[in-house]
N, C-alpha and C. Protein backbone atom coordinates (compact mmCIF):
# COMPACT_ATOMS: atom_id res chain seq x y z
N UNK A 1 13.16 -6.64 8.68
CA UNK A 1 12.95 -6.32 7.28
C UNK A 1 14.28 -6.33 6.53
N UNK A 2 14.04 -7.09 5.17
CA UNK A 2 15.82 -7.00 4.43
C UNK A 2 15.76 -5.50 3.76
N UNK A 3 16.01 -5.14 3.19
CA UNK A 3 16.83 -3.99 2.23
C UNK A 3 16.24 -4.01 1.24
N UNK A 4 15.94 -5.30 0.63
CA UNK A 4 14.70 -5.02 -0.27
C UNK A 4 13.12 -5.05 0.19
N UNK A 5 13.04 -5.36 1.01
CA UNK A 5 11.44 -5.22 1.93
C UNK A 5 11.94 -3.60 2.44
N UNK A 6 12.88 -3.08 2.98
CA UNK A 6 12.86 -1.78 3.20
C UNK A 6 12.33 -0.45 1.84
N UNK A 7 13.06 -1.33 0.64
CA UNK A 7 12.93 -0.63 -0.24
C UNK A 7 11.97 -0.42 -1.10
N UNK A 8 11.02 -1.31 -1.31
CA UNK A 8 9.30 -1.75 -1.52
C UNK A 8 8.53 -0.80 -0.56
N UNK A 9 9.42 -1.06 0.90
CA UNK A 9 8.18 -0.17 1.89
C UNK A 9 7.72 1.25 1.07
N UNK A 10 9.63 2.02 1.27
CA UNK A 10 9.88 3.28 0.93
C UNK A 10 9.25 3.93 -0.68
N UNK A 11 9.18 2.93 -1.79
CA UNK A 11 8.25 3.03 -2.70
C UNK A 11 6.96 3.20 -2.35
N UNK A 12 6.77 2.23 -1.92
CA UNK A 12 4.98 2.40 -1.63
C UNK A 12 4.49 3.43 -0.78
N UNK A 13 5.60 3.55 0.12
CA UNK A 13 5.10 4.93 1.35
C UNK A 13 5.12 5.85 0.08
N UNK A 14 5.87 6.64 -1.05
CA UNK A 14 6.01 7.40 -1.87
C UNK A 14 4.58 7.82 -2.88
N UNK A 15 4.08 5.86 -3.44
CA UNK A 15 2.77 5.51 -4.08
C UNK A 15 1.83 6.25 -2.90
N UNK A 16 2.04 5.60 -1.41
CA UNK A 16 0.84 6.37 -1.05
C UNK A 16 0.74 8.01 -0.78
N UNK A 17 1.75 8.44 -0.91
CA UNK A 17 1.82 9.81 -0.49
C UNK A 17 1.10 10.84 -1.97
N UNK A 18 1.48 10.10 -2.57
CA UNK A 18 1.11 10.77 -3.77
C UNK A 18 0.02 10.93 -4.15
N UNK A 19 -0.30 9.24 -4.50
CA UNK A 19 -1.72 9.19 -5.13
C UNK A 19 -3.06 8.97 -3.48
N UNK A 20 -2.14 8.71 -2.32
CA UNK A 20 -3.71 8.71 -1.62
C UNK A 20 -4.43 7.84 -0.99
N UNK A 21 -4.02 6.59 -1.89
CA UNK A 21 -4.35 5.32 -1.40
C UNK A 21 -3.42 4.30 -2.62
N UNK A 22 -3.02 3.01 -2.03
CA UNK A 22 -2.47 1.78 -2.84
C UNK A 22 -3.14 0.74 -2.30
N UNK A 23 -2.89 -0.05 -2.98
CA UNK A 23 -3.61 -1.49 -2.98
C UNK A 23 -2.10 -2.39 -3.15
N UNK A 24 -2.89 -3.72 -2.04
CA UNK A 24 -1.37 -4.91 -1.54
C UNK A 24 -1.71 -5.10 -3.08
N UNK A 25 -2.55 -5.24 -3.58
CA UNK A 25 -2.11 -6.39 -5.05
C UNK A 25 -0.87 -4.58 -5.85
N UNK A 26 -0.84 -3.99 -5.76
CA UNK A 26 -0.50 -2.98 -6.34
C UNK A 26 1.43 -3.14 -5.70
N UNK A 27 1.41 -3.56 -4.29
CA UNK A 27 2.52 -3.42 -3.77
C UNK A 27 3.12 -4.80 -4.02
N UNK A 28 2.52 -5.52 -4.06
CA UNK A 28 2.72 -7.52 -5.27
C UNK A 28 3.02 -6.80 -6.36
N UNK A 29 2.69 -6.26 -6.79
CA UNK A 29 3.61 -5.68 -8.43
C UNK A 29 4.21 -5.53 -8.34
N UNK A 30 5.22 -4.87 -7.30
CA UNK A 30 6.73 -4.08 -7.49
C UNK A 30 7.54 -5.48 -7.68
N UNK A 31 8.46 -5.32 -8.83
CA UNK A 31 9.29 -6.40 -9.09
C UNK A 31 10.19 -7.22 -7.82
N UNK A 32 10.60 -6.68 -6.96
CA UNK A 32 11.01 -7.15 -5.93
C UNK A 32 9.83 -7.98 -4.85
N UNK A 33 8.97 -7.62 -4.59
CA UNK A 33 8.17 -8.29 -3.82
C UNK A 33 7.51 -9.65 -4.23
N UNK A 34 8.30 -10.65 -4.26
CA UNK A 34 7.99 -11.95 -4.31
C UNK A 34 6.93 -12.70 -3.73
N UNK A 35 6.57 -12.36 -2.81
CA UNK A 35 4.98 -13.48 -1.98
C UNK A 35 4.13 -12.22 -1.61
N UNK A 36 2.92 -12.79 -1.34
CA UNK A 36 2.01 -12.10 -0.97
C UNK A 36 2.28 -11.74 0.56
N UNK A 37 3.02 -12.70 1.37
CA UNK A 37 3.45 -12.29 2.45
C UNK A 37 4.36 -10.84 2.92
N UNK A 38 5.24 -11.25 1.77
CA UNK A 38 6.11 -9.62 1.69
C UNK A 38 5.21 -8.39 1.38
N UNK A 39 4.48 -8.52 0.76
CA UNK A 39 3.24 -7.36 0.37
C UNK A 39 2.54 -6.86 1.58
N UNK A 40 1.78 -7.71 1.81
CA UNK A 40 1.44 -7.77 3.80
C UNK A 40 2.09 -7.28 4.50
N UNK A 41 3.46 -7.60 4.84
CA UNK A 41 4.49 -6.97 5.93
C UNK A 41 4.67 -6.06 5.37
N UNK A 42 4.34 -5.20 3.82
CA UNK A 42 5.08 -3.86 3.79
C UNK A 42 3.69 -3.09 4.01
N UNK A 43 2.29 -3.68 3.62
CA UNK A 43 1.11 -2.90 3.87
C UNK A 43 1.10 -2.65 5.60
N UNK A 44 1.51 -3.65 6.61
CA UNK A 44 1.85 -3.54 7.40
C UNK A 44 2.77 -2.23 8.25
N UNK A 45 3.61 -2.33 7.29
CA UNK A 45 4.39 -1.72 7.88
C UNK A 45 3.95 0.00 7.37
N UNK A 46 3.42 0.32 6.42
CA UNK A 46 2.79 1.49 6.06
C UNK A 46 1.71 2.12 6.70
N UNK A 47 0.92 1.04 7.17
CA UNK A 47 0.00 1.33 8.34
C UNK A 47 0.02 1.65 9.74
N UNK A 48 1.31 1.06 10.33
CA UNK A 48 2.41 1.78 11.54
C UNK A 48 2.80 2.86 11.48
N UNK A 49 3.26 3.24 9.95
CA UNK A 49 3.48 5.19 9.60
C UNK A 49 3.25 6.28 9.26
N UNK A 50 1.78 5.71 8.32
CA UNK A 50 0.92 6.44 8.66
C UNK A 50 -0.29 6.41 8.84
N UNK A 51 -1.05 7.41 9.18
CA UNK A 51 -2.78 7.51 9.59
C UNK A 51 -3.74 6.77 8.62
N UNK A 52 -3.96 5.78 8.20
CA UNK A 52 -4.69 5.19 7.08
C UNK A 52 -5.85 4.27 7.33
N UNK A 53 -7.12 4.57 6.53
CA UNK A 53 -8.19 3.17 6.52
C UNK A 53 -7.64 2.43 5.83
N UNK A 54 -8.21 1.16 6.28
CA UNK A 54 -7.56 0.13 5.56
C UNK A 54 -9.69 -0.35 4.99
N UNK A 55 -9.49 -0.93 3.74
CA UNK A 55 -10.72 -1.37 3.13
C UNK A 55 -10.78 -2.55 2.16
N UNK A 56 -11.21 -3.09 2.25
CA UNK A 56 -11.63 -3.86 1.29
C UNK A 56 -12.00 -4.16 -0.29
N UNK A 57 -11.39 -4.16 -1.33
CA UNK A 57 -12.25 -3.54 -2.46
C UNK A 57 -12.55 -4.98 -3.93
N UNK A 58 -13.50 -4.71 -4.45
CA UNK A 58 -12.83 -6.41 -5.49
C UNK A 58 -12.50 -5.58 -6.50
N UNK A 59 -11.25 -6.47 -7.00
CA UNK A 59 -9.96 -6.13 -8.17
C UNK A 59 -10.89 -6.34 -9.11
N UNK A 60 -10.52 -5.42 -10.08
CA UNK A 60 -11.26 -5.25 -11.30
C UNK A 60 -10.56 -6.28 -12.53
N UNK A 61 -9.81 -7.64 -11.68
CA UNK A 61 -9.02 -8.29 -12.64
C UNK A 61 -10.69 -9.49 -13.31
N UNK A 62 -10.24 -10.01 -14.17
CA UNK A 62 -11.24 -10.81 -14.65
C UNK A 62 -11.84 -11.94 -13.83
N UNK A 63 -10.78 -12.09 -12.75
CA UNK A 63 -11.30 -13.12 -11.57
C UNK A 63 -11.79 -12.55 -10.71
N UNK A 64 -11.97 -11.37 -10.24
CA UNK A 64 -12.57 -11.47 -9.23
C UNK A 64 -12.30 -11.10 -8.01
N UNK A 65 -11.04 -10.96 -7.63
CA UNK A 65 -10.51 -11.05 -6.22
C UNK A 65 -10.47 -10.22 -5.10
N UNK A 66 -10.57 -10.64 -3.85
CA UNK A 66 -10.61 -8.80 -3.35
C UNK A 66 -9.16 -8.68 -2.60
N UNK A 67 -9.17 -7.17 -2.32
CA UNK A 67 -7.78 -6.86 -2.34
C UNK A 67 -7.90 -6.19 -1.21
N UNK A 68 -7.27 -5.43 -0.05
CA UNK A 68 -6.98 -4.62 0.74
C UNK A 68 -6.48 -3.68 0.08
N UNK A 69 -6.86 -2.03 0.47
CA UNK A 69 -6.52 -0.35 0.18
C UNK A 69 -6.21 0.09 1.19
N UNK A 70 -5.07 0.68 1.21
CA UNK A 70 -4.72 1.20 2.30
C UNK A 70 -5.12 2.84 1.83
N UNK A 71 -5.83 3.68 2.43
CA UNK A 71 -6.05 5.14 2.02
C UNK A 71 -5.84 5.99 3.41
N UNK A 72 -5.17 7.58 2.65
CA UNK A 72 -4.44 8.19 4.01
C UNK A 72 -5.88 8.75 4.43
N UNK A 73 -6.03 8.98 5.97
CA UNK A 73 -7.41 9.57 6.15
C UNK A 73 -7.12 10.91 5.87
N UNK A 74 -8.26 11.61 5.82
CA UNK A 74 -8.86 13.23 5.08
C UNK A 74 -7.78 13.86 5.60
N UNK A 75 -7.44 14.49 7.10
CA UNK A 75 -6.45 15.50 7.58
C UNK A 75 -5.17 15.16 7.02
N UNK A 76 -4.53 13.90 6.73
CA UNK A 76 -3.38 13.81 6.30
C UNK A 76 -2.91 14.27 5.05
N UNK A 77 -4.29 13.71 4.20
CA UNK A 77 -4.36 13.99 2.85
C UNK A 77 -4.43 15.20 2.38
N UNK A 78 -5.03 16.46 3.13
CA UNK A 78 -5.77 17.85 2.85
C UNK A 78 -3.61 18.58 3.64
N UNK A 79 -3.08 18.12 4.36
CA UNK A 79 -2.13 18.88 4.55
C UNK A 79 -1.02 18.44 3.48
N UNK A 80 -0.94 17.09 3.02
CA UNK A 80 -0.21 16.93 1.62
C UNK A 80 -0.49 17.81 0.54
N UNK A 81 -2.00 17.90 0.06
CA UNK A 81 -2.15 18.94 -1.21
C UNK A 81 -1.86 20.20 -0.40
N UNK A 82 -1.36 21.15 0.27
CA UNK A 82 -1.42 21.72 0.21
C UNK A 82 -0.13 22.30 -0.11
């Protein structure tokens, strides 16, 4: 991983900690992440660290598309809010 794929990860590990669940098209947004491949290797790599379903969902963009969610499962999530 370069330094900027490290640094996308460490965002998105942050996105998911927070809100719960992110979406690869969500981690394709971060200005640094150039291909959909880099998005992948960091959903990847978020899924190695922590406990998460991974799902399926279609993007509410005007096309159509479906996307992968990565969401933390229930016990992870219930000891964060607390």
């Amino acid at each position: 991983m370069t330094a900027t794929d490290s640094l996308a990860a460490k965002i998105a590990a942050a996105i998911l900690l927070k809100e719960g669940k992110i979406a690869v098209s969500d981690i394709r947004a971060l200005p640094f992440v150039e291909t959909d491949e880099k998005a992948m290797a960091v959903a990847r790599e978020l899924a190695s660290q922590f406990e998460v379903d991974i799902e399926q969902i279609k993007d509410s963009s005007p096309f159509a598309q479906w996307t992968d969610v990565l969401t933390l499962k229930a016990a992870r999530r219930q000891a964060i809010n607390r």
